[in-house]
PDB file of N, CA and C in Angstrom:
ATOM      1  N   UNK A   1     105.676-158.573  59.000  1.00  0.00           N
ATOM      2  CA  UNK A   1     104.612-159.560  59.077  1.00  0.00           C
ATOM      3  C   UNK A   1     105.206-160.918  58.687  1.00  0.00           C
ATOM      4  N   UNK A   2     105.063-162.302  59.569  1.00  0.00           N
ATOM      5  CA  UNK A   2     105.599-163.478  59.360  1.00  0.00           C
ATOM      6  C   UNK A   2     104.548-163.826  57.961  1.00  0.00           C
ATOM      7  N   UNK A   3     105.915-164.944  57.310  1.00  0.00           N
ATOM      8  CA  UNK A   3     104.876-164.921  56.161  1.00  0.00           C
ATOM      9  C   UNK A   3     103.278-166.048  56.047  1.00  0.00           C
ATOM     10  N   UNK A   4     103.308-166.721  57.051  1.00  0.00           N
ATOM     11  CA  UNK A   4     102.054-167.642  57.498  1.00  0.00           C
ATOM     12  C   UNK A   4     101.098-166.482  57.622  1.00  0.00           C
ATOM     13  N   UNK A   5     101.302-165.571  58.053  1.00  0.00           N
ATOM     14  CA  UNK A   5     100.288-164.178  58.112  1.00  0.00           C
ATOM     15  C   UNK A   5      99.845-163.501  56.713  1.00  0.00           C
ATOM     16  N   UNK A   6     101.098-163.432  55.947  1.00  0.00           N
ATOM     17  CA  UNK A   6     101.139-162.597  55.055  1.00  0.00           C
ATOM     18  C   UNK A   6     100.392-163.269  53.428  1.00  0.00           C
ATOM     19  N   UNK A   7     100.190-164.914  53.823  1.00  0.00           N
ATOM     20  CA  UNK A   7      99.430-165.608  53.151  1.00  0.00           C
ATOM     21  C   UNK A   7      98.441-165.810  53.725  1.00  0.00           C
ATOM     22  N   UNK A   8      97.799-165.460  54.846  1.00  0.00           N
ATOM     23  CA  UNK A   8      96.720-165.701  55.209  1.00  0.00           C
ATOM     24  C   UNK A   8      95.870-164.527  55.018  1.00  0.00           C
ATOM     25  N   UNK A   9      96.519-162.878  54.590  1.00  0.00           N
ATOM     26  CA  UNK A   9      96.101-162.152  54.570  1.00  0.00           C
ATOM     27  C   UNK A   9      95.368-161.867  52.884  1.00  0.00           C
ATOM     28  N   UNK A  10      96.701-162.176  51.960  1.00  0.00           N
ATOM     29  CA  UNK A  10      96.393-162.759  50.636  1.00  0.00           C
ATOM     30  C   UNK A  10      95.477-163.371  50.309  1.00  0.00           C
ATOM     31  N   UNK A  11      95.417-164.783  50.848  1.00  0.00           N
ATOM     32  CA  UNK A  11      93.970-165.770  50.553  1.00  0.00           C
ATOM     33  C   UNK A  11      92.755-164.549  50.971  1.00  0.00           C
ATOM     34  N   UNK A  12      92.813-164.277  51.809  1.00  0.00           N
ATOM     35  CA  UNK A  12      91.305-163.390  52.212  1.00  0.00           C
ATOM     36  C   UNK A  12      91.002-162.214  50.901  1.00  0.00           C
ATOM     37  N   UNK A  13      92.293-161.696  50.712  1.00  0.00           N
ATOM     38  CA  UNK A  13      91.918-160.896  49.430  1.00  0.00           C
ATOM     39  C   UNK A  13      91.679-161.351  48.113  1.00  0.00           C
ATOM     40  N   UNK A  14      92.379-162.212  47.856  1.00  0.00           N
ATOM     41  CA  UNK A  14      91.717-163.518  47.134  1.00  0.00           C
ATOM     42  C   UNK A  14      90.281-163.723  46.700  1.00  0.00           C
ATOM     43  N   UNK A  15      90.244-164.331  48.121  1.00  0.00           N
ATOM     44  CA  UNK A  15      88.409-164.692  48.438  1.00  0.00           C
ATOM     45  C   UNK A  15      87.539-163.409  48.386  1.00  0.00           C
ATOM     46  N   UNK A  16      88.146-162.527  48.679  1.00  0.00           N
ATOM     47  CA  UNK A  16      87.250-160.858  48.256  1.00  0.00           C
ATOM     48  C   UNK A  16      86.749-160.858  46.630  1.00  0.00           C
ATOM     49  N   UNK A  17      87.840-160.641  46.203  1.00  0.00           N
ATOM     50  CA  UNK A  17      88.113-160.403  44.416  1.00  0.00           C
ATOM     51  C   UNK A  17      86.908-161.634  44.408  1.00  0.00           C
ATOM     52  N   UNK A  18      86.582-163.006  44.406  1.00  0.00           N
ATOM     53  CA  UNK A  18      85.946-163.910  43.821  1.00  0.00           C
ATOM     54  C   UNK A  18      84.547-163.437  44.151  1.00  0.00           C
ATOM     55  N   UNK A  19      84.458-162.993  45.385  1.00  0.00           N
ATOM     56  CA  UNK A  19      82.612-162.901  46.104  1.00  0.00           C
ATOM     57  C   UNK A  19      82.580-161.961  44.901  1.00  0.00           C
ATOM     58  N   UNK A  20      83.384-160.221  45.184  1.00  0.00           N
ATOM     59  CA  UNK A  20      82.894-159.331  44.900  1.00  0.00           C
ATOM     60  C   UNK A  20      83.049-159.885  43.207  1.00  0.00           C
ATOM     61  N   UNK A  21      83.520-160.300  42.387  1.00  0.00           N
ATOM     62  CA  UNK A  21      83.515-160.507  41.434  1.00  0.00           C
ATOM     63  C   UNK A  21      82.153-161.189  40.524  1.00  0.00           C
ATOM     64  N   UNK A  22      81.328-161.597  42.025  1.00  0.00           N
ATOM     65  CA  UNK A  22      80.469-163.118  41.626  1.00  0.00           C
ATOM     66  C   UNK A  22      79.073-161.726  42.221  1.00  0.00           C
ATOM     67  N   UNK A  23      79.674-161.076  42.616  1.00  0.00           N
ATOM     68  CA  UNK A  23      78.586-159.970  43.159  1.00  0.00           C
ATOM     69  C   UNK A  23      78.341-158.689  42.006  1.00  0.00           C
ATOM     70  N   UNK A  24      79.403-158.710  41.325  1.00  0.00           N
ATOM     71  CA  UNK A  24      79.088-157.767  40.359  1.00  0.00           C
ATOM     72  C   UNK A  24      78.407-158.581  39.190  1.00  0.00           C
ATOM     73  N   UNK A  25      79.073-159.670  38.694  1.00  0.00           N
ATOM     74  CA  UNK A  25      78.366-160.289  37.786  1.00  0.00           C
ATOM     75  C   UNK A  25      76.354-160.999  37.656  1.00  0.00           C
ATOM     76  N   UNK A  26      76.337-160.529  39.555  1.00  0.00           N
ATOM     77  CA  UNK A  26      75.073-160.735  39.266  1.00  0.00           C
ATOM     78  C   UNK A  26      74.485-159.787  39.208  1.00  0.00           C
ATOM     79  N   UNK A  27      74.672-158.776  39.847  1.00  0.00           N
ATOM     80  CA  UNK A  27      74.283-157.148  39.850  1.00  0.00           C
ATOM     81  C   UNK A  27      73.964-156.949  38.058  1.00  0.00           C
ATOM     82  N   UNK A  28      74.904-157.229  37.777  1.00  0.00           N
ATOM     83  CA  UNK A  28      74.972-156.782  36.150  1.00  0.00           C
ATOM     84  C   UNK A  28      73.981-157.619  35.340  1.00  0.00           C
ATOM     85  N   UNK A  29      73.764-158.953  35.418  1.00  0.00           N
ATOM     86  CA  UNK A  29      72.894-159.826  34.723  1.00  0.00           C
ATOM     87  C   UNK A  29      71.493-159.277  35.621  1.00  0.00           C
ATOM     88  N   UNK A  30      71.137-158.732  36.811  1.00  0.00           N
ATOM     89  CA  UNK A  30      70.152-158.092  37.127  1.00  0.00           C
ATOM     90  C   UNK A  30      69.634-156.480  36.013  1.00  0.00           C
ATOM     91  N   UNK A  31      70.467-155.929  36.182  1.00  0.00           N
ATOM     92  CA  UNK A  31      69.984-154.782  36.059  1.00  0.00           C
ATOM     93  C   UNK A  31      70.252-154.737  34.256  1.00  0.00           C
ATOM     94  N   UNK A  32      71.034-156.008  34.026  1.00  0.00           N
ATOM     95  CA  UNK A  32      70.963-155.489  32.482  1.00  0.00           C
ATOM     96  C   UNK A  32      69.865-156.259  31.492  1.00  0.00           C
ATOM     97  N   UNK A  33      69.499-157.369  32.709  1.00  0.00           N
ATOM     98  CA  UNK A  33      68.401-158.167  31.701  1.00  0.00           C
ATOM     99  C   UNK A  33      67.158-158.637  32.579  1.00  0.00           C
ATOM    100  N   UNK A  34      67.288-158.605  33.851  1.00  0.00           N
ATOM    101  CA  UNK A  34      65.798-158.441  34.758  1.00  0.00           C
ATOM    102  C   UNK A  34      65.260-156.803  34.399  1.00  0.00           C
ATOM    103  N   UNK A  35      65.542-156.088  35.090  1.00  0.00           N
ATOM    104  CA  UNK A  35      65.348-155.043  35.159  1.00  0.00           C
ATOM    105  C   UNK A  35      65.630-154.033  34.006  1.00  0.00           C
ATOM    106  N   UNK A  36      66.392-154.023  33.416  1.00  0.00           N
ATOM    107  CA  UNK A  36      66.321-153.817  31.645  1.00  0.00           C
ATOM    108  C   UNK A  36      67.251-152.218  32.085  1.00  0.00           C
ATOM    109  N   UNK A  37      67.014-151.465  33.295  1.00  0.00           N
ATOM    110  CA  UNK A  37      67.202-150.471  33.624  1.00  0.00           C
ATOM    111  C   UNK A  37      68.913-150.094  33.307  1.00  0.00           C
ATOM    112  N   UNK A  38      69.754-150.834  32.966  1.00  0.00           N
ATOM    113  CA  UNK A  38      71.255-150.543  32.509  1.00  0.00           C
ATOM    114  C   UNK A  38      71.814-151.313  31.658  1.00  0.00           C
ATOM    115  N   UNK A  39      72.874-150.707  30.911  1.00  0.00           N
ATOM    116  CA  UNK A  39      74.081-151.865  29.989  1.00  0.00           C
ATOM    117  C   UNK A  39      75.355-151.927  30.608  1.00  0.00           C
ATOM    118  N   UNK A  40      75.722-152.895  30.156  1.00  0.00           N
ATOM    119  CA  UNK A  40      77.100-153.568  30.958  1.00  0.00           C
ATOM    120  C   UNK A  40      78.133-152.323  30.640  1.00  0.00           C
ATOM    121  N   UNK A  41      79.116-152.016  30.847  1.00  0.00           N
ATOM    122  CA  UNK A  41      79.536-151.115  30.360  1.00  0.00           C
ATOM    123  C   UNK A  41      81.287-151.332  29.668  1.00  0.00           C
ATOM    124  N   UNK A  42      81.265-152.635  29.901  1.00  0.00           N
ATOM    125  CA  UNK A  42      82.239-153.089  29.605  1.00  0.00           C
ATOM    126  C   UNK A  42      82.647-153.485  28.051  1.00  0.00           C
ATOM    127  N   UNK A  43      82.994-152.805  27.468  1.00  0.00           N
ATOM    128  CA  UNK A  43      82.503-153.419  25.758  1.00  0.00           C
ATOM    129  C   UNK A  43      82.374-154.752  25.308  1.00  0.00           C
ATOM    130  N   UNK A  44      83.181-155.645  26.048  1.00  0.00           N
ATOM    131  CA  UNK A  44      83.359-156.789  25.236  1.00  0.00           C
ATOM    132  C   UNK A  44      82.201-157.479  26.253  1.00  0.00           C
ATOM    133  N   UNK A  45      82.128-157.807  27.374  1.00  0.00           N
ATOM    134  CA  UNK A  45      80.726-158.241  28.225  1.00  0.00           C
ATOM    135  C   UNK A  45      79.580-157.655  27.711  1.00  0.00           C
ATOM    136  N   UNK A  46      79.717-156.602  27.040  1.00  0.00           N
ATOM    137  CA  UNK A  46      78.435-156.254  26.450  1.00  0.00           C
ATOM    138  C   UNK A  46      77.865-156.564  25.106  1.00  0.00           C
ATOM    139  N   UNK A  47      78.852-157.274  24.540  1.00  0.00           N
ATOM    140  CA  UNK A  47      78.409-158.097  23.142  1.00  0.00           C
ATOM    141  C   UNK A  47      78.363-159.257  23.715  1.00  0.00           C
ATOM    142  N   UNK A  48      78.828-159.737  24.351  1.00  0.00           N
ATOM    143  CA  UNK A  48      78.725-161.162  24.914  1.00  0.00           C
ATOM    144  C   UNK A  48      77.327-161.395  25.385  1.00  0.00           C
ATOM    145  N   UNK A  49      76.771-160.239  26.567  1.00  0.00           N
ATOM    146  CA  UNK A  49      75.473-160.219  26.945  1.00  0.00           C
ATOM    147  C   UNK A  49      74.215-160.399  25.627  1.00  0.00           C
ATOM    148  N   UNK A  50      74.594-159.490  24.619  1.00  0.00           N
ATOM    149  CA  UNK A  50      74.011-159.386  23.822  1.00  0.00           C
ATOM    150  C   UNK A  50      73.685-160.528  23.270  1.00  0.00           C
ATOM    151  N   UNK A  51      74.235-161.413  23.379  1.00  0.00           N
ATOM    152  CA  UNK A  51      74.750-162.807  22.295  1.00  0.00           C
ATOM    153  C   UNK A  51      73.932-164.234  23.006  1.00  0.00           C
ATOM    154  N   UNK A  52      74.380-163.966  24.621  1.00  0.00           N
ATOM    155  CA  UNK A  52      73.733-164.989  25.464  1.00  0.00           C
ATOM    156  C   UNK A  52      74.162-164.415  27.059  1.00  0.00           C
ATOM    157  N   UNK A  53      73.662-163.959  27.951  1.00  0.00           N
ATOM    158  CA  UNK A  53      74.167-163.772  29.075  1.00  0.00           C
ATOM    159  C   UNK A  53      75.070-164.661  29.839  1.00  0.00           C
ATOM    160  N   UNK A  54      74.675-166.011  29.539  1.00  0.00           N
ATOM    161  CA  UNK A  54      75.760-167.143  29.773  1.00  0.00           C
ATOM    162  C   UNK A  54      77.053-166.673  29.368  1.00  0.00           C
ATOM    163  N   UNK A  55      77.097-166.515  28.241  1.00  0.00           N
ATOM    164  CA  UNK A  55      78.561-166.689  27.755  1.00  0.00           C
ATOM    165  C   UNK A  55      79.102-165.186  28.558  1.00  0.00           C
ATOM    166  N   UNK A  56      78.978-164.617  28.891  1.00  0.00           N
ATOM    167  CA  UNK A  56      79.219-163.481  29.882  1.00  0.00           C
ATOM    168  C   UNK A  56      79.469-163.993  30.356  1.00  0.00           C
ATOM    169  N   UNK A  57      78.625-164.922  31.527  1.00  0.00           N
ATOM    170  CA  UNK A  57      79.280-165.129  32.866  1.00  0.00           C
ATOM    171  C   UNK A  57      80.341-166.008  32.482  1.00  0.00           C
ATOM    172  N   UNK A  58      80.644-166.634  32.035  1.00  0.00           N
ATOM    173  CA  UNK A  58      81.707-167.597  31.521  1.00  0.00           C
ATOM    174  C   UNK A  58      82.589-167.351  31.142  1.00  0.00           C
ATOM    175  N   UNK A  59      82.991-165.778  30.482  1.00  0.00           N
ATOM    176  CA  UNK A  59      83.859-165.749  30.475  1.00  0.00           C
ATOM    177  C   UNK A  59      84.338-164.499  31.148  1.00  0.00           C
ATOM    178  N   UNK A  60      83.830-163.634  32.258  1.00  0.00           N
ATOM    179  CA  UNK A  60      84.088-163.077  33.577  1.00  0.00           C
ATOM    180  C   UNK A  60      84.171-164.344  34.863  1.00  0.00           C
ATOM    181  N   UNK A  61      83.974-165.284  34.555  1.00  0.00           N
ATOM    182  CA  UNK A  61      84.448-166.817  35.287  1.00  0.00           C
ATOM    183  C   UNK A  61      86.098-166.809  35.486  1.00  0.00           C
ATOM    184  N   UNK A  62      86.139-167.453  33.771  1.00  0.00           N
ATOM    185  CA  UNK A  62      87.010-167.563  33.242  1.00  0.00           C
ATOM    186  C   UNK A  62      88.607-166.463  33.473  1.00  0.00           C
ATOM    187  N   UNK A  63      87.844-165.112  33.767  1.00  0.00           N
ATOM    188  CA  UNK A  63      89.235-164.022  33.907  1.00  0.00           C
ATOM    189  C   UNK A  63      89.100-164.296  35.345  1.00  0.00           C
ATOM    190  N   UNK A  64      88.001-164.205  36.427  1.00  0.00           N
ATOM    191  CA  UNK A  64      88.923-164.209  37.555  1.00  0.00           C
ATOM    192  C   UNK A  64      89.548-165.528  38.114  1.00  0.00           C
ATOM    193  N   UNK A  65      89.139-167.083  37.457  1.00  0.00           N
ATOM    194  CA  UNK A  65      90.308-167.775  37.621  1.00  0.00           C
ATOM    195  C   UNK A  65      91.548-167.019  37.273  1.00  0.00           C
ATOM    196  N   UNK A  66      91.610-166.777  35.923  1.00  0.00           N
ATOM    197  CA  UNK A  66      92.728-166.539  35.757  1.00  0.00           C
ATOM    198  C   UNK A  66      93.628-165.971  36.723  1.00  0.00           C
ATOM    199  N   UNK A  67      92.818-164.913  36.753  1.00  0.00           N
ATOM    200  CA  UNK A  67      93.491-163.766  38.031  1.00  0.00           C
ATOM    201  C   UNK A  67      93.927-164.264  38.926  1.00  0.00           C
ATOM    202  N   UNK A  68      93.300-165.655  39.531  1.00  0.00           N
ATOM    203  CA  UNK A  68      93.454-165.866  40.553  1.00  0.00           C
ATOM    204  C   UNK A  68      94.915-166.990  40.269  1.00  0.00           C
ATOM    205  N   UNK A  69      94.871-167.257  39.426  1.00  0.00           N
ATOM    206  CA  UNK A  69      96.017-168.159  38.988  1.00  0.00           C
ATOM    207  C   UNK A  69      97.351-167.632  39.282  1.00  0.00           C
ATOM    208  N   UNK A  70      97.250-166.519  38.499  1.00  0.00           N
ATOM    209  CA  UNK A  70      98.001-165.667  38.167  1.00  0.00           C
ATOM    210  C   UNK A  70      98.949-165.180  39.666  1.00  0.00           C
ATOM    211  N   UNK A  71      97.706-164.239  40.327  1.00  0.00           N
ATOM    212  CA  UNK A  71      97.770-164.420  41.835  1.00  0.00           C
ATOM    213  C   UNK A  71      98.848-165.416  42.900  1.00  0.00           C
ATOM    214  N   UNK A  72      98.183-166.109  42.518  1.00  0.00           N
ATOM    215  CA  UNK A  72      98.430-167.793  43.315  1.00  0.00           C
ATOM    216  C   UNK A  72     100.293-167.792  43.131  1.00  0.00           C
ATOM    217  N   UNK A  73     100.301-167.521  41.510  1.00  0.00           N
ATOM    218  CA  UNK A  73     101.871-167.731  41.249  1.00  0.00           C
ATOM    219  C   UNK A  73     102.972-166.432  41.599  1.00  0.00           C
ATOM    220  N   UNK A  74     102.271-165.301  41.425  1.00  0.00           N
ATOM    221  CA  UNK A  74     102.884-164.161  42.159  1.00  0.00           C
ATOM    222  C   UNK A  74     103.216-164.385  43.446  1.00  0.00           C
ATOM    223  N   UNK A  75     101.846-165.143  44.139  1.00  0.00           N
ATOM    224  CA  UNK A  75     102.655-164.890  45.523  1.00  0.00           C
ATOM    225  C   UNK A  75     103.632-165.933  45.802  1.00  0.00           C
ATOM    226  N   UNK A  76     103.718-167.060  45.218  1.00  0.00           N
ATOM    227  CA  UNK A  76     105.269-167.662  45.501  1.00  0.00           C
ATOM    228  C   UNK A  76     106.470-167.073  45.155  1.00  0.00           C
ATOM    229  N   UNK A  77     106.096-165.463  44.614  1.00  0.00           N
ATOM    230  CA  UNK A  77     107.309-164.978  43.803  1.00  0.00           C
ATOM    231  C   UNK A  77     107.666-163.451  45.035  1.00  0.00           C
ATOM    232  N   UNK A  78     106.435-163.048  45.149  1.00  0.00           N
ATOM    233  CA  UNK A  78     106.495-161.856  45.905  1.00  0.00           C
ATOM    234  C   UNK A  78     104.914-161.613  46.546  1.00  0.00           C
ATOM    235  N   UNK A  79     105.090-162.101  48.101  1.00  0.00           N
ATOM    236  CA  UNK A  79     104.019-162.240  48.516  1.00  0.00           C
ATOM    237  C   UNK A  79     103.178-160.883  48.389  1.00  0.00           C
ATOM    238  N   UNK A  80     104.270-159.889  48.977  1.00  0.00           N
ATOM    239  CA  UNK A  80     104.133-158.430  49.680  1.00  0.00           C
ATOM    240  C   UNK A  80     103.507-157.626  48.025  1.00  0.00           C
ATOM    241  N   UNK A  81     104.047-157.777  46.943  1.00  0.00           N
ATOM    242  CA  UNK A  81     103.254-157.091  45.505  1.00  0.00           C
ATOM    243  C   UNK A  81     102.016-157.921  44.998  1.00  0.00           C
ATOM    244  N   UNK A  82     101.657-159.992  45.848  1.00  0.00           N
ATOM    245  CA  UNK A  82     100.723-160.348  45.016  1.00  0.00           C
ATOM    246  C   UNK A  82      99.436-159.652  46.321  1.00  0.00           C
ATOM    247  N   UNK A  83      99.905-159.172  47.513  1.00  0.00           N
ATOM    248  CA  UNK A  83      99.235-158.668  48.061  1.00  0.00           C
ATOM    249  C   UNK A  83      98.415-157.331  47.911  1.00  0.00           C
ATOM    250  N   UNK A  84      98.898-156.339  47.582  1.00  0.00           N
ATOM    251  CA  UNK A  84      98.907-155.526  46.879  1.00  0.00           C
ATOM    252  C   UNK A  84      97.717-155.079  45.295  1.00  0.00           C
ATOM    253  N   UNK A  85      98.490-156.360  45.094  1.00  0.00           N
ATOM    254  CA  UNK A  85      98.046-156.614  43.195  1.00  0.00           C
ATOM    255  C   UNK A  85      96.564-157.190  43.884  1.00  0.00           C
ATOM    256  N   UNK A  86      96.358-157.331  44.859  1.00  0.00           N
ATOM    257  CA  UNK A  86      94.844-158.352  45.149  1.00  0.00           C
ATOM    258  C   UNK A  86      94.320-157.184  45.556  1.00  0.00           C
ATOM    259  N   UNK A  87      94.737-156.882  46.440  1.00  0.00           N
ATOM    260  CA  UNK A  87      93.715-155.770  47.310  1.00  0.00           C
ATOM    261  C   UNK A  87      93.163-154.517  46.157  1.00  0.00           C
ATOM    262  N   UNK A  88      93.974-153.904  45.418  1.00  0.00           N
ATOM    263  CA  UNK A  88      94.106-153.169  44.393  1.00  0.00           C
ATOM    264  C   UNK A  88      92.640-153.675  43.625  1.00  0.00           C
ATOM    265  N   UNK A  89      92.530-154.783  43.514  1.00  0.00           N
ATOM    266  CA  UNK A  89      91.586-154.942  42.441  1.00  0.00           C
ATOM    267  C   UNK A  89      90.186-155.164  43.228  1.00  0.00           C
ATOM    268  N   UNK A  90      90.510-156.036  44.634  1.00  0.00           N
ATOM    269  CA  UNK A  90      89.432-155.748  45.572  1.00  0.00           C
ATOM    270  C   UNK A  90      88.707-154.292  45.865  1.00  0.00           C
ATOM    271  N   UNK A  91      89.508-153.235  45.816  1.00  0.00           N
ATOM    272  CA  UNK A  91      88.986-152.179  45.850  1.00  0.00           C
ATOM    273  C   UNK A  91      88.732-151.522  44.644  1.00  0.00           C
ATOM    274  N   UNK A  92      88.412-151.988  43.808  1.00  0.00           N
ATOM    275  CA  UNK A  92      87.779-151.473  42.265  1.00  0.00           C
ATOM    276  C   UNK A  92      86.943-152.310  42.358  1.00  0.00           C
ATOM    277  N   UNK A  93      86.470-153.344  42.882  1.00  0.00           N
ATOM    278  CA  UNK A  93      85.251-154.549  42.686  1.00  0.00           C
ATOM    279  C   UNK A  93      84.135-153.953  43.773  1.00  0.00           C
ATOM    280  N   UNK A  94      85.106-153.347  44.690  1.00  0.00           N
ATOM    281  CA  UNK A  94      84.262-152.466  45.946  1.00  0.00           C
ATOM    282  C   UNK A  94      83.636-151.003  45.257  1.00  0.00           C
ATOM    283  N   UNK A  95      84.035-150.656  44.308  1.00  0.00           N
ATOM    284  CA  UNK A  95      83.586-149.436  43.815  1.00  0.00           C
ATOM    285  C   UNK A  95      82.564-150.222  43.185  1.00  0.00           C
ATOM    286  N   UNK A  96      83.059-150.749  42.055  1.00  0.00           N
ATOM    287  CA  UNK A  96      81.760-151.079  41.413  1.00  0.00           C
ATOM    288  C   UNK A  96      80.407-151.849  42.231  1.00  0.00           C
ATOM    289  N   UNK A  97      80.806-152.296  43.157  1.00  0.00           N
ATOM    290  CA  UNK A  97      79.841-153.125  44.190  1.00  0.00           C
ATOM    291  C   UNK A  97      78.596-151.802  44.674  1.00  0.00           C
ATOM    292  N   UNK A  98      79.328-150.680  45.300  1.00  0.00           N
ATOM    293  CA  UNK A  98      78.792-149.502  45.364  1.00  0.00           C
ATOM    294  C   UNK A  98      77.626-148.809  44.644  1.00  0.00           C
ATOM    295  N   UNK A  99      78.808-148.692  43.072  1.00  0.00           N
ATOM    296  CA  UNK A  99      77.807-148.265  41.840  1.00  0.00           C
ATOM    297  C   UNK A  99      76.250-149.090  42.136  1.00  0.00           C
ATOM    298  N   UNK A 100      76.443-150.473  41.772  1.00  0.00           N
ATOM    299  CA  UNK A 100      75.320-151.199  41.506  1.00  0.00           C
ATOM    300  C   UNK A 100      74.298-150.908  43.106  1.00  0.00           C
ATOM    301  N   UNK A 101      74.792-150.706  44.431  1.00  0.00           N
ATOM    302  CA  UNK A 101      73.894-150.434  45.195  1.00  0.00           C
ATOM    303  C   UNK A 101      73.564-148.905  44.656  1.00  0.00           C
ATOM    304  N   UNK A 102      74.234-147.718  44.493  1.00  0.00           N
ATOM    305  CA  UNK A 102      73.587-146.715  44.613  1.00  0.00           C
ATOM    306  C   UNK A 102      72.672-146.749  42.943  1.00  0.00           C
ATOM    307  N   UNK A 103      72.763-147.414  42.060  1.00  0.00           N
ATOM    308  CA  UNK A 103      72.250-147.410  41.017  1.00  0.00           C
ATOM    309  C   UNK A 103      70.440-147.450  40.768  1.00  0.00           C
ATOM    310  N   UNK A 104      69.751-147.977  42.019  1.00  0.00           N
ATOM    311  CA  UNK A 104      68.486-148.327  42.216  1.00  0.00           C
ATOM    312  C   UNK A 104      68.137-146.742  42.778  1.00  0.00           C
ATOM    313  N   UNK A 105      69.098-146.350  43.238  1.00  0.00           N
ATOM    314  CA  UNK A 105      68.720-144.704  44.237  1.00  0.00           C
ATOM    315  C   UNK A 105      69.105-143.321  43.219  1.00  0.00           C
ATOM    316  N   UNK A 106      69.704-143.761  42.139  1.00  0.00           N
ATOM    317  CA  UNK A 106      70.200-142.955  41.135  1.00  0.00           C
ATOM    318  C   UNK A 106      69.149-141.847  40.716  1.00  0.00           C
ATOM    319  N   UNK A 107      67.659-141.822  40.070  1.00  0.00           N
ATOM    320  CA  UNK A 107      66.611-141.599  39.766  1.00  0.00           C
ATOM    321  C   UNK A 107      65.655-140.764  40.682  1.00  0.00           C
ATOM    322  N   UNK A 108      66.179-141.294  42.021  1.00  0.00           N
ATOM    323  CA  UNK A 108      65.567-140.480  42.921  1.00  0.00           C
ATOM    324  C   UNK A 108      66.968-139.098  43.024  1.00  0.00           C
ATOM    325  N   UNK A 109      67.607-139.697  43.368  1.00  0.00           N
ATOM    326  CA  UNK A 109      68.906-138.845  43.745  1.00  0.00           C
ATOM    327  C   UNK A 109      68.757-137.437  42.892  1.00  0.00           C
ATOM    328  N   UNK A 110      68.250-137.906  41.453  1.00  0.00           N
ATOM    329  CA  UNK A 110      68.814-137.120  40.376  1.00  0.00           C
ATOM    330  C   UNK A 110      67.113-135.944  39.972  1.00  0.00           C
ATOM    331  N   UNK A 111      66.528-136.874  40.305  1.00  0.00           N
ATOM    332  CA  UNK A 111      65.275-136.058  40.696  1.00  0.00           C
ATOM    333  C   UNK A 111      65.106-135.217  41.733  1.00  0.00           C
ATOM    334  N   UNK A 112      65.449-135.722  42.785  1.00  0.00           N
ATOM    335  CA  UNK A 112      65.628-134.626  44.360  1.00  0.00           C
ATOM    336  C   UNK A 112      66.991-133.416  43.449  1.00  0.00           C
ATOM    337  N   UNK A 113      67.300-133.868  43.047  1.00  0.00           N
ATOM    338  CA  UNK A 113      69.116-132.662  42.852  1.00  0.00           C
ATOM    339  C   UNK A 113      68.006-131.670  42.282  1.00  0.00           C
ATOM    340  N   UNK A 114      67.548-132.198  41.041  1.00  0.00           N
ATOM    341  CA  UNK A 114      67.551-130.871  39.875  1.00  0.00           C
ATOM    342  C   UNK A 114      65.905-130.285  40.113  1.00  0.00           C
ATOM    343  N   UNK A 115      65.357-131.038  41.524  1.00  0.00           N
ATOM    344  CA  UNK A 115      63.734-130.257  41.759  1.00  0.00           C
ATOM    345  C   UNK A 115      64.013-129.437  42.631  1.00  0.00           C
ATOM    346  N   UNK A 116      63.712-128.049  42.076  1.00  0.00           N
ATOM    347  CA  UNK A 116      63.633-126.675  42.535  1.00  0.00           C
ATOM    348  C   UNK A 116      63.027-126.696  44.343  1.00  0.00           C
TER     349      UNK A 116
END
């Protein structure tokens, strides 16, 4: 893969990690303080929530700049591992993206399983 490709493929995973990142963090400020129905499960986001939901998002802000920083400088180093290192985390942001959809269907799910 030429590398004009191989950064164009990067940025997109990039831009994944940020949506899905900005998609979990609202999922989570939904269901942990609209809907009351879950806790963050993250220990340290979950004292933070506790404290002010702001400061949550601020500082799950705060890490995926980083990440993305971080990112940014990998791939001037090794496009082909910051590629990798992106997608990798894109697909754990995709799981959890999941969780939070099947999480509203959980109750039914778990009611249909265990009714005779």
């Amino acid at each position: 893969m030429e590398k004009s490709r191989q950064f164009k493929t990067f940025y997109r995973g990039l831009a994944l990690v940020i949506v899905l990142n900005i998609y979990d963090m609202v999922s989570t400020l939904y269901w942990c303080t609209v809907a009351g129905e879950a806790t963050e499960a993250n220990p340290l986001l979950y004292q933070l929530m506790l404290i002010n939901p702001a400061l949550a998002v601020g500082f799950k802000t705060l890490m995926v700049l980083l990440f993305a920083g971080l990112m940014l400088l990998a791939a001037r180093m090794d496009i082909k591992l910051a590629i990798r290192g992106t997608y990798i985390v894109a697909l754990i942001y995709l799981l959890l993206a999941g969780w939070h959809m099947i999480l509203p269907l959980l109750p039914t799910i778990l009611a249909f399983a265990v009714t005779p």
